[in-house]
Protein backbone atom coordinates (compact mmCIF):
# COMPACT_ATOMS: atom_id res chain seq x y z
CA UNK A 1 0.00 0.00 0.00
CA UNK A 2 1.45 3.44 -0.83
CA UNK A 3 0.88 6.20 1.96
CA UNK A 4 -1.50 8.73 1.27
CA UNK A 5 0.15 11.41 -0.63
CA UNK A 6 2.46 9.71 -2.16
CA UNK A 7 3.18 8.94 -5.84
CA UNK A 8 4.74 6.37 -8.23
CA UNK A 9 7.83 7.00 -9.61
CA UNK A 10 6.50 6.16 -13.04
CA UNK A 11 3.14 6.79 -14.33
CA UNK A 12 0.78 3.66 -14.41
CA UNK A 13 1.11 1.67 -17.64
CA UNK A 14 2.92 4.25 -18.87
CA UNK A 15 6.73 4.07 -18.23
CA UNK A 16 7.12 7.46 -18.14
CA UNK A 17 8.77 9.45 -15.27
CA UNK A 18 7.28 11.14 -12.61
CA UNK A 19 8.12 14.83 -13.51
CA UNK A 20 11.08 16.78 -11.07
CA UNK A 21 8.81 18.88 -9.18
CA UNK A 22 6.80 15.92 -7.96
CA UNK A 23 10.24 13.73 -7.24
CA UNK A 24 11.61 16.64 -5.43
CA UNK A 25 8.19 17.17 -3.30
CA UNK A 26 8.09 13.59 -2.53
CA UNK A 27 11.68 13.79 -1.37
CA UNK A 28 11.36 16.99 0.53
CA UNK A 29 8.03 15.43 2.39
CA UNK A 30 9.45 12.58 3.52
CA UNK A 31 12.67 14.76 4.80
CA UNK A 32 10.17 16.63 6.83
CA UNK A 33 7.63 13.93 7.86
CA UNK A 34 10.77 11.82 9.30
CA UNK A 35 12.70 15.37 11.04
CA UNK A 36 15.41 15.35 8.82
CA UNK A 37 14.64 18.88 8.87
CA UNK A 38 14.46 20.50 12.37
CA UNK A 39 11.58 22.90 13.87
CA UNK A 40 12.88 26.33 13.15
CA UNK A 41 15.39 25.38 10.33
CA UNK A 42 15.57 27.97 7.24
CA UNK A 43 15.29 25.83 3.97
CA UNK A 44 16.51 27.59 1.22
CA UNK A 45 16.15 27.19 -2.79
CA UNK A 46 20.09 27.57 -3.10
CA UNK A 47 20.90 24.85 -0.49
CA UNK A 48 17.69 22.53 -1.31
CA UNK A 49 19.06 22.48 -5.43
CA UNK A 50 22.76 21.52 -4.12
CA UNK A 51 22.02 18.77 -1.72
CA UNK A 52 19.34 17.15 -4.17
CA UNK A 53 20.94 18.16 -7.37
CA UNK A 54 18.32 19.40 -9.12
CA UNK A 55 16.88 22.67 -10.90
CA UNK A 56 15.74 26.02 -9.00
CA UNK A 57 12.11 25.56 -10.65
CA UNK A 58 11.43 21.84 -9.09
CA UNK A 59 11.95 23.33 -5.82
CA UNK A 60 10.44 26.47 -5.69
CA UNK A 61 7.48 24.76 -7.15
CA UNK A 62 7.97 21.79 -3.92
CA UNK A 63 8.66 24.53 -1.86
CA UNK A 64 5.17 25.88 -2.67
CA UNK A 65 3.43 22.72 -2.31
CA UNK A 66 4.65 22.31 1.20
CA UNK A 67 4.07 25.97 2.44
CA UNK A 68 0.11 24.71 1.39
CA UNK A 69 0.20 21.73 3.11
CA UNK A 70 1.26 23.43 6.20
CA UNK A 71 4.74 21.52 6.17
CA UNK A 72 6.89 25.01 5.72
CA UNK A 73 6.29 28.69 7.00
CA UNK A 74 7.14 31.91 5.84
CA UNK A 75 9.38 33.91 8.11
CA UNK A 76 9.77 36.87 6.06
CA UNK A 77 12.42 38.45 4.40
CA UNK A 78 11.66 35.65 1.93
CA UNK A 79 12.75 32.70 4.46
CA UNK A 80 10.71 29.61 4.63
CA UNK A 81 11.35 27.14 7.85
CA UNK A 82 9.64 24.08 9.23
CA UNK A 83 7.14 24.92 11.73
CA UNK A 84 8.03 25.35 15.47
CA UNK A 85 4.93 24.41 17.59
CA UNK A 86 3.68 25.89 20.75
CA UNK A 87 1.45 24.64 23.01
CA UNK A 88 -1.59 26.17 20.97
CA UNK A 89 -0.49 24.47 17.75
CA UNK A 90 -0.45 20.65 19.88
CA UNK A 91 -3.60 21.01 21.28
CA UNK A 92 -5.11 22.10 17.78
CA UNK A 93 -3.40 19.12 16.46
CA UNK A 94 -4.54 16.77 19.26
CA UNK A 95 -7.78 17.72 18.48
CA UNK A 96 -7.66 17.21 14.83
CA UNK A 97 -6.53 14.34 15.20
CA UNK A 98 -8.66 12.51 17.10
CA UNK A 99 -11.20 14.26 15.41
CA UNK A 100 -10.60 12.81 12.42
CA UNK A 101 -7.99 9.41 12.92
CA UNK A 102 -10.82 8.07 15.03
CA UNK A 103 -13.57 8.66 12.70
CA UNK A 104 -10.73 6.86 9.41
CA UNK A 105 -10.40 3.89 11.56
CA UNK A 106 -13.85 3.45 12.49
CA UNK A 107 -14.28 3.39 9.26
CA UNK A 108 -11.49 1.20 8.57
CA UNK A 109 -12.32 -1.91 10.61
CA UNK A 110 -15.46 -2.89 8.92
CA UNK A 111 -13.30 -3.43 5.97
CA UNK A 112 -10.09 -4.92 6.81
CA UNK A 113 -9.72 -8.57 5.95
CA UNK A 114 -7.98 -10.88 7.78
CA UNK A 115 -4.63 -10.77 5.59
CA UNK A 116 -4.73 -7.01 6.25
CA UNK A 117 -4.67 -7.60 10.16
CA UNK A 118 -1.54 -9.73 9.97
CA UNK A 119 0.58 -6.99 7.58
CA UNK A 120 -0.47 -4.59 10.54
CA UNK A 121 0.48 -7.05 13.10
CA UNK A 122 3.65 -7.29 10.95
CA UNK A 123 4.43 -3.11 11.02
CA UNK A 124 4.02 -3.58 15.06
CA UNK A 125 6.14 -6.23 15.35
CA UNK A 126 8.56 -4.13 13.35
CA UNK A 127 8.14 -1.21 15.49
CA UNK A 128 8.41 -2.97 18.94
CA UNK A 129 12.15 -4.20 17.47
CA UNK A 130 12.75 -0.27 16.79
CA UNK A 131 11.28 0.54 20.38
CA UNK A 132 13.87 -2.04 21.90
CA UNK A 133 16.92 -1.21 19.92
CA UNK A 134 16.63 2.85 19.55
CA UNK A 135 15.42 2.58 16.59
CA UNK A 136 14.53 6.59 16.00
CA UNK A 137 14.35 6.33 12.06
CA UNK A 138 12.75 2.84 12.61
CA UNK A 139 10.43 3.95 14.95
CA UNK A 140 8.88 7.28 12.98
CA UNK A 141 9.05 5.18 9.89
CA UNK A 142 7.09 2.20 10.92
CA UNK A 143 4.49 3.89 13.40
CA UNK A 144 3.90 6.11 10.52
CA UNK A 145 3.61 2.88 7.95
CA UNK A 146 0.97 1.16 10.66
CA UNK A 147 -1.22 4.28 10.78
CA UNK A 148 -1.21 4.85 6.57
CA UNK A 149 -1.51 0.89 6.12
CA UNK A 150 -4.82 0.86 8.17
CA UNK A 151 -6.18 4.18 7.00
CA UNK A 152 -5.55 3.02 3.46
CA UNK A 153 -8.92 0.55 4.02
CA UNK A 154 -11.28 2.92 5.30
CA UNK A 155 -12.35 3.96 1.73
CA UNK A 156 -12.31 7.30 3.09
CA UNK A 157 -9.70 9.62 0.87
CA UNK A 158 -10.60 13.02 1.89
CA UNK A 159 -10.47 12.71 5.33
CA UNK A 160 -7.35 10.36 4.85
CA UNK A 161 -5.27 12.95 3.21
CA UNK A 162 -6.19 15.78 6.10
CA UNK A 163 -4.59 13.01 8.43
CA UNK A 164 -1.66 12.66 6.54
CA UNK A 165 -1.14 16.64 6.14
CA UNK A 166 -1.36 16.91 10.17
CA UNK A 167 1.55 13.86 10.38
CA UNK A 168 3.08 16.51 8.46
CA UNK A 169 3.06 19.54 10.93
CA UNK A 170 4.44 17.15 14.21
CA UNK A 171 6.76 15.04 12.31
CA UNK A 172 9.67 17.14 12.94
CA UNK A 173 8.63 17.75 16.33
CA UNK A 174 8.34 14.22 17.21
CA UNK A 175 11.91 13.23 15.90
CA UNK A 176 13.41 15.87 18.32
CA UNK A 177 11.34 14.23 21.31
CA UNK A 178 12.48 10.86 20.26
CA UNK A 179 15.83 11.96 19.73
CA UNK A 180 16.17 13.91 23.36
CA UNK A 181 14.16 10.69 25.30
CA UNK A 182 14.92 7.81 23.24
CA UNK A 183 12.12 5.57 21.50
CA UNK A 184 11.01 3.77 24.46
CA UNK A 185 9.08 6.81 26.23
CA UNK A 186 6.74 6.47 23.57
CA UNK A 187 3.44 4.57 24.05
CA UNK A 188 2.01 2.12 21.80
CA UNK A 189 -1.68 1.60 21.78
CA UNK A 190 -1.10 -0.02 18.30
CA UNK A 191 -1.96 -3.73 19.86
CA UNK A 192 -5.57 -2.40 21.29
CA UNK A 193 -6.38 -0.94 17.87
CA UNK A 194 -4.95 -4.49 16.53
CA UNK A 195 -7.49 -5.96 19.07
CA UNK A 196 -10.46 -3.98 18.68
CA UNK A 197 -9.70 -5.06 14.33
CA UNK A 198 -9.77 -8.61 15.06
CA UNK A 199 -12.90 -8.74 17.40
CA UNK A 200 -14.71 -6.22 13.98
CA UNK A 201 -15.56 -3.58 16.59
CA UNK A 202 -15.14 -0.40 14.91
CA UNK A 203 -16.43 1.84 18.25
CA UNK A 204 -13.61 -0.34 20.18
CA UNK A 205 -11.11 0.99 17.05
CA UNK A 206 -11.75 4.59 17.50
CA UNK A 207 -11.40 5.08 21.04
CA UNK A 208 -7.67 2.84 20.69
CA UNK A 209 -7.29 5.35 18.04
CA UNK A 210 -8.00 8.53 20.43
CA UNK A 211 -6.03 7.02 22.87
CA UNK A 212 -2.75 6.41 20.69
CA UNK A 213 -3.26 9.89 19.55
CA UNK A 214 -3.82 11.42 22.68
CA UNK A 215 -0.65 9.66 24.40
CA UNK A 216 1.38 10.30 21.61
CA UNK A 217 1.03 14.05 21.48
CA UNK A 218 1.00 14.40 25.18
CA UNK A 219 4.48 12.68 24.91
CA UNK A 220 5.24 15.36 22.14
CA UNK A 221 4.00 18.38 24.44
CA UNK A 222 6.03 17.37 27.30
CA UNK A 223 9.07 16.46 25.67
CA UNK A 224 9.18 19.88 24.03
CA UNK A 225 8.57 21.78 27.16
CA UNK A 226 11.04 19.47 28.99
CA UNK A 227 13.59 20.41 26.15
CA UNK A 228 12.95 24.12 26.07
């Protein structure tokens, strides 16, 4: 399953390329999602066209995409950065969230099949080895895989793609919390929601949803404010 968002490198049936600006999006969005980028750090056209070899227009045109989703900021003076949240922005995003990752995986476990419960099982099992080891890329990567696997089946696209913009605005902030506290002060309520799937309860889904949410950016908010 590809994550919401995200595109093939070639067009279907096609062969052809995906075009630069959409490569160099992609990139740049997974840089971000994943904290390669820090809260507060100045990307710039000139730097972004060294490190990824590629054209000015590609960028600026990536560069735009990402301001709209809410992944980069204007600063002024013509300086875009990643996002630095306050306490306002995590309770806004705590609310979205549950808001609407509850209401995907309601919707999600009336259509799940049984193979699609073991490749989640699979993801956890692959982010309880990150959890153990320090896995911080591990970690961010497959937590973010289990939630875009199981959205992927609630048949739901808009309200899929609003989820994956918010994963956008606290990805960089959750890399620096992982990075300060290490993997294992995160919670994972990823085995209720795997429970809740197997037993077909979709009410029982949400509210392992909110609670993974909730956990998980209460972790963020105090590991921010414990870091400041």
């Amino acid at each position: 399953m590809r994550p919401p968002n995200s595109q093939p490198s070639e067009a279907s049936g096609s062969g052809a390329k995906a075009p630069a600006h959409e490569t160099v999006y992609q990139t740049l969005r997974k840089q971000i999602l994943f904290g390669d980028f820090a809260p507060g750090q100045a990307v710039t056209i000139q730097g972004l066209t060294g490190s990824l070899n590629v054209g000015m227009t590609p960028v600026r045109e990536a560069i735009r995409r990402l301001i709209s989703d809410g992944a980069l900021v204007f600063q002024g003076n013509r300086r875009v950065s990643v996002p630095i949240l306050c306490a306002s922005d995590i309770d806004e995003l705590n609310y979205a969230r549950k808001t609407i990752e509850c209401e995907i995986a309601r919707r999600a476990t009336s259509r799940v099949s049984p193979e699609d419960i073991l490749e989640l099982q699979a993801i956890d099992d692959a982010l309880d080895r990150a959890i153990s080891t320090g896995d911080v890329a591990g970690y961010l990567a497959q937590n973010y895989r289990f939630h875009t696997v199981l959205y992927s089946h609630a048949d739901a696209p808009v309200l899929t793609d609003l989820a994956d913009r918010l994963w956008l605005r606290f990805g960089p902030s959750l890399r620096v919390v992982c990075g300060r506290f290490g993997t294992q002060s995160f919670p994972d309520r990823h085995k209720d929601i795997l429970e809740a799937l197997r037993k077909a309860d979709s009410e029982l889904a949400a509210l392992a949803m909110g609670r993974d949410v909730a956990q998980g950016m209460e972790q963020v908010s105090l590991g921010l404010d414990e870091g400041n």
